[in-house]
Protein backbone atom coordinates (compact mmCIF):
# COMPACT_ATOMS: atom_id res chain seq x y z
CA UNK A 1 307.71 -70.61 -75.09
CA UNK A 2 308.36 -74.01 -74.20
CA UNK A 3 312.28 -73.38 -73.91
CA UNK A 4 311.93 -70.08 -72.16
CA UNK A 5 309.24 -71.19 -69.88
CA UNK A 6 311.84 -72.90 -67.74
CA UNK A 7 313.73 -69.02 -67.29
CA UNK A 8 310.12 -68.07 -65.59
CA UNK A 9 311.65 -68.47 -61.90
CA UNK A 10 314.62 -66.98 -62.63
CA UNK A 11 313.37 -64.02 -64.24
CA UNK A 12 310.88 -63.46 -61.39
CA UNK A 13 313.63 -63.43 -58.73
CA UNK A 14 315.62 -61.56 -59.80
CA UNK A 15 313.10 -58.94 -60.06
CA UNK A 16 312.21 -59.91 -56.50
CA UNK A 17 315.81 -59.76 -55.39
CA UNK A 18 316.29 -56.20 -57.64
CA UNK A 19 313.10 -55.25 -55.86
CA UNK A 20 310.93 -54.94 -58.83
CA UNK A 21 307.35 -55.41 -57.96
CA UNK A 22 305.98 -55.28 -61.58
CA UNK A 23 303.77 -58.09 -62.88
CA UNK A 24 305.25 -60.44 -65.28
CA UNK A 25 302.56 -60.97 -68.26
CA UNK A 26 302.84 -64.88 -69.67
CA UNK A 27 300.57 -67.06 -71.63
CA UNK A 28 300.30 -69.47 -74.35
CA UNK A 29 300.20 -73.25 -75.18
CA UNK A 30 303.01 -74.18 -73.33
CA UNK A 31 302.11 -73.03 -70.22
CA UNK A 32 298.52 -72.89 -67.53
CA UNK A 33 297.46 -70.74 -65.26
CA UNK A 34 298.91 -72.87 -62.69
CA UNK A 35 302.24 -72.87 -63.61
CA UNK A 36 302.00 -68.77 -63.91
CA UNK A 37 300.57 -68.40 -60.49
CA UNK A 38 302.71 -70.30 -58.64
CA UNK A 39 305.40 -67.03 -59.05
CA UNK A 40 304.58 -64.05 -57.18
CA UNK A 41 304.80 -61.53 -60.72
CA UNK A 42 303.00 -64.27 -62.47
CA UNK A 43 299.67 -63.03 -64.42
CA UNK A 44 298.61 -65.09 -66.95
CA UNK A 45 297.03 -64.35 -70.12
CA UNK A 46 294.47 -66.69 -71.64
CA UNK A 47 293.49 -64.64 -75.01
CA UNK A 48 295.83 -62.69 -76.76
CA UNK A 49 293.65 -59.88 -76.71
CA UNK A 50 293.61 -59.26 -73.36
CA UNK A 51 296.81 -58.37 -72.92
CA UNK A 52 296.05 -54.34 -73.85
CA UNK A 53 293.34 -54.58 -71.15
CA UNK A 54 296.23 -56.20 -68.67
CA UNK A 55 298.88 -53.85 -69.94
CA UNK A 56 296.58 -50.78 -68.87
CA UNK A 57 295.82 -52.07 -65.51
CA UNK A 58 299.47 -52.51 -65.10
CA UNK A 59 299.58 -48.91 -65.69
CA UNK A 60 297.25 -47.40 -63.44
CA UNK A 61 298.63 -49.15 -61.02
CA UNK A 62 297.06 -52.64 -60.64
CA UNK A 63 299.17 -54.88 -58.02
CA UNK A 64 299.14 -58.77 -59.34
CA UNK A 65 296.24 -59.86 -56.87
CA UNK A 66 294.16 -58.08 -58.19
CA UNK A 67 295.23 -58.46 -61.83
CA UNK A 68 294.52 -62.27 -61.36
CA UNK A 69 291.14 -61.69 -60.09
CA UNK A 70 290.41 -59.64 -62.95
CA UNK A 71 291.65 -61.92 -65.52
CA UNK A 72 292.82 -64.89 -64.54
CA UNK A 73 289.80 -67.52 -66.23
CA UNK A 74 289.24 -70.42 -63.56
């Protein structure tokens, strides 16, 4: 992740640009919760095994704001 971490912005807008408004999904030990937010499609995903639970919010229709209040940790 460390490598791809740095195509984050670009990734995110060009969604933006594309129009896209779907939540981009990103965790691990290369990045924080900081460095997610600080992109508007940015979740992040502390444990691995929430990313089913984030995945089916995604689907019934959960906008990022309120993705991160659900599960971002601090």
């Amino acid at each position: 992740m460390t490598t791809t971490m740095h195509a984050f912005k670009e990734v995110n807008s060009k969604l933006l640009e594309s129009d896209i408004d779907v939540p981009v999904v990103c965790g691990g030990g290369a990045v924080t919760q900081d460095f997610v937010s600080q992109y508007e499609l940015g979740v992040y995903c502390e444990e691995a095994e929430d990313v089913p639970k984030i995945a089916d919010s995604i689907l019934k229709g959960m906008d990022v704001k309120k993705l991160r209040s659900t599960f971002h940790k601090h």
